[in-house]
C-alpha atoms as a PDB file:
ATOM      1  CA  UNK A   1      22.283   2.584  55.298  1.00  0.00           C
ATOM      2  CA  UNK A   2      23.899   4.045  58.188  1.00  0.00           C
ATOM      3  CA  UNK A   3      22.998   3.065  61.724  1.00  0.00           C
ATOM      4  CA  UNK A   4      22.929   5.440  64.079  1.00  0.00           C
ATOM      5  CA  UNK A   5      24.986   5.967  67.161  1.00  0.00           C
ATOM      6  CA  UNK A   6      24.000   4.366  70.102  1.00  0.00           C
ATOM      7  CA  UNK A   7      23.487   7.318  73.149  1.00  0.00           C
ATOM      8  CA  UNK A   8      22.236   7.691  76.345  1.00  0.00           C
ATOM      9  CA  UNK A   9      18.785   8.549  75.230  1.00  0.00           C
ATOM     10  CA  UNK A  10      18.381   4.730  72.960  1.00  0.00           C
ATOM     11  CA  UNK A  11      19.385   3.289  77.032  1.00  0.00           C
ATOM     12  CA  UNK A  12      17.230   5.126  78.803  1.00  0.00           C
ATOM     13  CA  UNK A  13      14.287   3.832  76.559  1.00  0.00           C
ATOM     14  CA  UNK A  14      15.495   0.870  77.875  1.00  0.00           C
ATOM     15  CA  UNK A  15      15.788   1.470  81.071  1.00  0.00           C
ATOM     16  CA  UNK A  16      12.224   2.484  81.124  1.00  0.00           C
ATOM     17  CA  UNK A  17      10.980   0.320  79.262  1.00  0.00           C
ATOM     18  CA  UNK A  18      13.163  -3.513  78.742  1.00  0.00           C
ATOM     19  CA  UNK A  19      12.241  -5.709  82.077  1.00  0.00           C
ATOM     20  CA  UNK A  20      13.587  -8.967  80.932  1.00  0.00           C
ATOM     21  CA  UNK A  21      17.074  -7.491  79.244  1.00  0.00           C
ATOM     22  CA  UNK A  22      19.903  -9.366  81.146  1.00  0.00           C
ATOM     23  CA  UNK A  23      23.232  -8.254  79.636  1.00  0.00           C
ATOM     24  CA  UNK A  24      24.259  -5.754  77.481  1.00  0.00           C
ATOM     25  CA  UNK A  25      27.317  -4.655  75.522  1.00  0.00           C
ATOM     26  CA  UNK A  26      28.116  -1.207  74.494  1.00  0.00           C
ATOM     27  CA  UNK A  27      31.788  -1.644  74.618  1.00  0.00           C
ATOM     28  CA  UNK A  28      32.929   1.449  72.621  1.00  0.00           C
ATOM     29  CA  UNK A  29      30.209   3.266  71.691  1.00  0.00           C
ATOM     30  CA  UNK A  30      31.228   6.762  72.095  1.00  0.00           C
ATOM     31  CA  UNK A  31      28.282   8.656  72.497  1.00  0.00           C
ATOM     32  CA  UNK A  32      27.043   6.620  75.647  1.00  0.00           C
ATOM     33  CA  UNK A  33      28.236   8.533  79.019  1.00  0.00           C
ATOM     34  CA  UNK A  34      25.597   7.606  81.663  1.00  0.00           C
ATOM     35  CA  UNK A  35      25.715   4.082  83.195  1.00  0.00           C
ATOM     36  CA  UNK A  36      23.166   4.927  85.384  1.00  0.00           C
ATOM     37  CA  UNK A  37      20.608   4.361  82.610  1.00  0.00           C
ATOM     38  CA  UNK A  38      22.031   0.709  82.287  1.00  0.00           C
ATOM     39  CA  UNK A  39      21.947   0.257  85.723  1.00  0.00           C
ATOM     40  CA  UNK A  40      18.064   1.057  86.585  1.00  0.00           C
ATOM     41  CA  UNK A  41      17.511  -1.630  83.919  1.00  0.00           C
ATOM     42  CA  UNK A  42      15.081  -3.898  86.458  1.00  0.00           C
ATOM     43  CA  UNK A  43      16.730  -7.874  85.662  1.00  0.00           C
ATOM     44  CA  UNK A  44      20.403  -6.837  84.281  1.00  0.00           C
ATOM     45  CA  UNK A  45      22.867  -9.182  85.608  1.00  0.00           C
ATOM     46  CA  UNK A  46      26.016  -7.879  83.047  1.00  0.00           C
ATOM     47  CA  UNK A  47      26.848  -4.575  81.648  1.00  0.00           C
ATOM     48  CA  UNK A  48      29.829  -4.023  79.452  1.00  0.00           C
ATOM     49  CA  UNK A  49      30.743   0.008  79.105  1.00  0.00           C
ATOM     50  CA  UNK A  50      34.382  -0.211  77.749  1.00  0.00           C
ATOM     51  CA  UNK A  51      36.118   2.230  76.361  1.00  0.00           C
ATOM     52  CA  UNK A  52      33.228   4.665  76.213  1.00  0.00           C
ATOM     53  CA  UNK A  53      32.923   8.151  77.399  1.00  0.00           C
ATOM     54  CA  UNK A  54      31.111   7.266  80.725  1.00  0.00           C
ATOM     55  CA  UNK A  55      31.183   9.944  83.337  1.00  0.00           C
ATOM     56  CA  UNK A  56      30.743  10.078  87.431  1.00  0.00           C
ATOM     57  CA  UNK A  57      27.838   8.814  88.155  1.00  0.00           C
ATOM     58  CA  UNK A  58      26.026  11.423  90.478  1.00  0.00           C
ATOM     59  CA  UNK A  59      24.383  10.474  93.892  1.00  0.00           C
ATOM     60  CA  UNK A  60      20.967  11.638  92.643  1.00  0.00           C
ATOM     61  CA  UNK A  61      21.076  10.156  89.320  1.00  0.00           C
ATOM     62  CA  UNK A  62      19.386   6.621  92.147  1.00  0.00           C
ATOM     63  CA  UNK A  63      17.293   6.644  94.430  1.00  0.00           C
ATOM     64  CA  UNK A  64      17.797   6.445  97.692  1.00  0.00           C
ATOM     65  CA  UNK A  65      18.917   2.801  99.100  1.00  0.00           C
ATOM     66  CA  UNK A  66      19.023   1.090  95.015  1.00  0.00           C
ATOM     67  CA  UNK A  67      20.963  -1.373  94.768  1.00  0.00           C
ATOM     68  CA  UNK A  68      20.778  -2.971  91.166  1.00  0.00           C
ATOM     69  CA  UNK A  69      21.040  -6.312  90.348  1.00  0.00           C
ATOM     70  CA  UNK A  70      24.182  -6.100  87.995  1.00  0.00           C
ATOM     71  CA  UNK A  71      26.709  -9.405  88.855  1.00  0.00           C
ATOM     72  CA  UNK A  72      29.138  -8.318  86.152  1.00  0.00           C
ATOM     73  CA  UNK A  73      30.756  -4.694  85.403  1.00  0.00           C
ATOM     74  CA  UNK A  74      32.991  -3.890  82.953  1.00  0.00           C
ATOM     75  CA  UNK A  75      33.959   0.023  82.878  1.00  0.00           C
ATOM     76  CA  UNK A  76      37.600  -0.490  81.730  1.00  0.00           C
ATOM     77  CA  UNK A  77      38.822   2.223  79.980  1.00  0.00           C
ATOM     78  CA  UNK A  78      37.117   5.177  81.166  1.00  0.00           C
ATOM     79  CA  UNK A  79      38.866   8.085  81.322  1.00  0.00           C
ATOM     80  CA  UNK A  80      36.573  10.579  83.530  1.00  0.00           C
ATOM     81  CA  UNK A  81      36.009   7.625  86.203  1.00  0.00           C
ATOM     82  CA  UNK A  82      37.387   8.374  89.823  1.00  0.00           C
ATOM     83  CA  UNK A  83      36.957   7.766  92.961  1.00  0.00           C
ATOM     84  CA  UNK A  84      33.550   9.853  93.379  1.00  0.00           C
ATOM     85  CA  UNK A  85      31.799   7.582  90.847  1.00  0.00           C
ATOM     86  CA  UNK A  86      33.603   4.463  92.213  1.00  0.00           C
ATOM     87  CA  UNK A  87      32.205   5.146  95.410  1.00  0.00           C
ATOM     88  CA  UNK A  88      28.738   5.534  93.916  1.00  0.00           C
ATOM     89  CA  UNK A  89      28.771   2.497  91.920  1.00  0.00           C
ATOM     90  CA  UNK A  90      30.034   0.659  94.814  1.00  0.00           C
ATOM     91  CA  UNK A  91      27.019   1.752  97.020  1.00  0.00           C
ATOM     92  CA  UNK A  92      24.367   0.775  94.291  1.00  0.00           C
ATOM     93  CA  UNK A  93      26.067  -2.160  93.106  1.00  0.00           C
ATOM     94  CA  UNK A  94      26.591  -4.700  95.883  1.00  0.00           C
ATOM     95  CA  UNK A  95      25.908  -7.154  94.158  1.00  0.00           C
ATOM     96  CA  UNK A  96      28.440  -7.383  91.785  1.00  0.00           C
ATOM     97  CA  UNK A  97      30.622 -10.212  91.232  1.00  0.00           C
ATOM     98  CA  UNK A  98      33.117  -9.527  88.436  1.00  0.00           C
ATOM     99  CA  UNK A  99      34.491  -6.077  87.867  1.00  0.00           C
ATOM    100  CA  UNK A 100      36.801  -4.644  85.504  1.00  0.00           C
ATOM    101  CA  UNK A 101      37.945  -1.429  86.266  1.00  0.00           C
ATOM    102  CA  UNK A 102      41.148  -1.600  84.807  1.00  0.00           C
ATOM    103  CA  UNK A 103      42.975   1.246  82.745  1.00  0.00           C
ATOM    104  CA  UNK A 104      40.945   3.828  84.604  1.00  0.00           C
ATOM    105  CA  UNK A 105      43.852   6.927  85.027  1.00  0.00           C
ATOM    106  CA  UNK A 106      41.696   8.823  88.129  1.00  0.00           C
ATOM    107  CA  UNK A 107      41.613   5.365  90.572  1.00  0.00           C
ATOM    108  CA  UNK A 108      43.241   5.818  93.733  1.00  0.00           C
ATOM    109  CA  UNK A 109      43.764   3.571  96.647  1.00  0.00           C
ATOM    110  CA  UNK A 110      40.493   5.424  98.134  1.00  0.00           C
ATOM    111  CA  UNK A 111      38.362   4.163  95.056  1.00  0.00           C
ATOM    112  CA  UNK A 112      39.725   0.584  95.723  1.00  0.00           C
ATOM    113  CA  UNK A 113      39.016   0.810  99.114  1.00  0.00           C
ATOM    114  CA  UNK A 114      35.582   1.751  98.372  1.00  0.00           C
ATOM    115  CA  UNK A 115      35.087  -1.183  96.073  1.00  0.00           C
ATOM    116  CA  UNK A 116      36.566  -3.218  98.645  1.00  0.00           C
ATOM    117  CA  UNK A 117      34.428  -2.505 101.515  1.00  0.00           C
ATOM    118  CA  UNK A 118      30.996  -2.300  99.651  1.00  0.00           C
ATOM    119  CA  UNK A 119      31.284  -5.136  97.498  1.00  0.00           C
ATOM    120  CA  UNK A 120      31.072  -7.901  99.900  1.00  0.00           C
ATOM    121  CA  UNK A 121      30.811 -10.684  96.841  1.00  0.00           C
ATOM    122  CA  UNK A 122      33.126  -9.611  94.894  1.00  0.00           C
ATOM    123  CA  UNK A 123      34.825 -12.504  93.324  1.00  0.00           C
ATOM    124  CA  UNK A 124      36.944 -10.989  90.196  1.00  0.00           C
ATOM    125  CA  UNK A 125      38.476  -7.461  90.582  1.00  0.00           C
ATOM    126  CA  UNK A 126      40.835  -6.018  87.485  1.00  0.00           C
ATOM    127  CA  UNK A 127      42.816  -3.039  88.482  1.00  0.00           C
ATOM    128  CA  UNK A 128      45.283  -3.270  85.748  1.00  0.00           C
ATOM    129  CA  UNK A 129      47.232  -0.248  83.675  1.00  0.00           C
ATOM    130  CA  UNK A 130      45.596   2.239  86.556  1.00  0.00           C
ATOM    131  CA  UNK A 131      48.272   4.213  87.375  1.00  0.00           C
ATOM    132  CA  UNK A 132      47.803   6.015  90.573  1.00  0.00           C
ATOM    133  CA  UNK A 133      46.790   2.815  92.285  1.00  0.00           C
ATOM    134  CA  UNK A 134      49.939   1.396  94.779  1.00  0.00           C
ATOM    135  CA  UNK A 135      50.923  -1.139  96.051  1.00  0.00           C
ATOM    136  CA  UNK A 136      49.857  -0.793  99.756  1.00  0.00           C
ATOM    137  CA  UNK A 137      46.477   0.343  98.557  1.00  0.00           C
ATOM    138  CA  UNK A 138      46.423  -3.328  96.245  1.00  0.00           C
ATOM    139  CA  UNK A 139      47.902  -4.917  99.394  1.00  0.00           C
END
């Protein structure tokens, strides 16, 4: 038996529906492209979106003044991430701790600047392989 792909519609069941879920993986799974569905998951604490085919999160995809509770965020690896949806994540996800962000082509300075300033507790910060960040911007 096959298993079907996981998409954005199996997460937003969850979003709507999980309240104790506290971490989950879907490191590679193609078919998943909205993060926003992991993020209004009510008691998630670490999200792992590697490598999948996430897109920008949009400012209405929250409502006004979220902030979810992630601590850990990995979105290594995603190829349609820039600074737009940095910027968005960063503004919904203060409280985030350890973030991976590395391998992401589209981050700029700007994008780091935005984690930077928004993520007050950040604590581990990967920026590796992302090729239009430089060194002043890392400095």
């Amino acid at each position: 038996d096959e298993i079907p792909a996981v998409d954005d519609s199996v997460i937003e069941k969850y979003s709507h529906h999980s309240k104790a879920l506290k971490s989950i993986s879907l490191s590679g799974c193609e078919h998943f492209t909205q993060l926003k569905w992991c993020l209004l998951i009510p008691q998630i604490h670490s999200i792992h979106a590697d490598h999948c085919n996430l897109v920008n999160p949009q400012p209405e995809d929250m409502p006004e003044n979220f902030v979810c509770s992630v601590q850990a965020l990995n979105i290594k690896g995603n190829n349609a991430i820039d600074d737009a949806g940095i910027r968005i994540l960063a503004s919904h996800c203060k409280m985030v701790r350890k973030l991976d962000c590395s391998k992401l082509p589209r981050l700029t300075d700007q994008g780091l600047d935005s984690i930077t300033s928004s993520m007050q507790d950040i604590k581990y910060l990967s920026v590796s392989h992302c090729p239009l960040l430089t060194q002043q911007g890392v400095l």
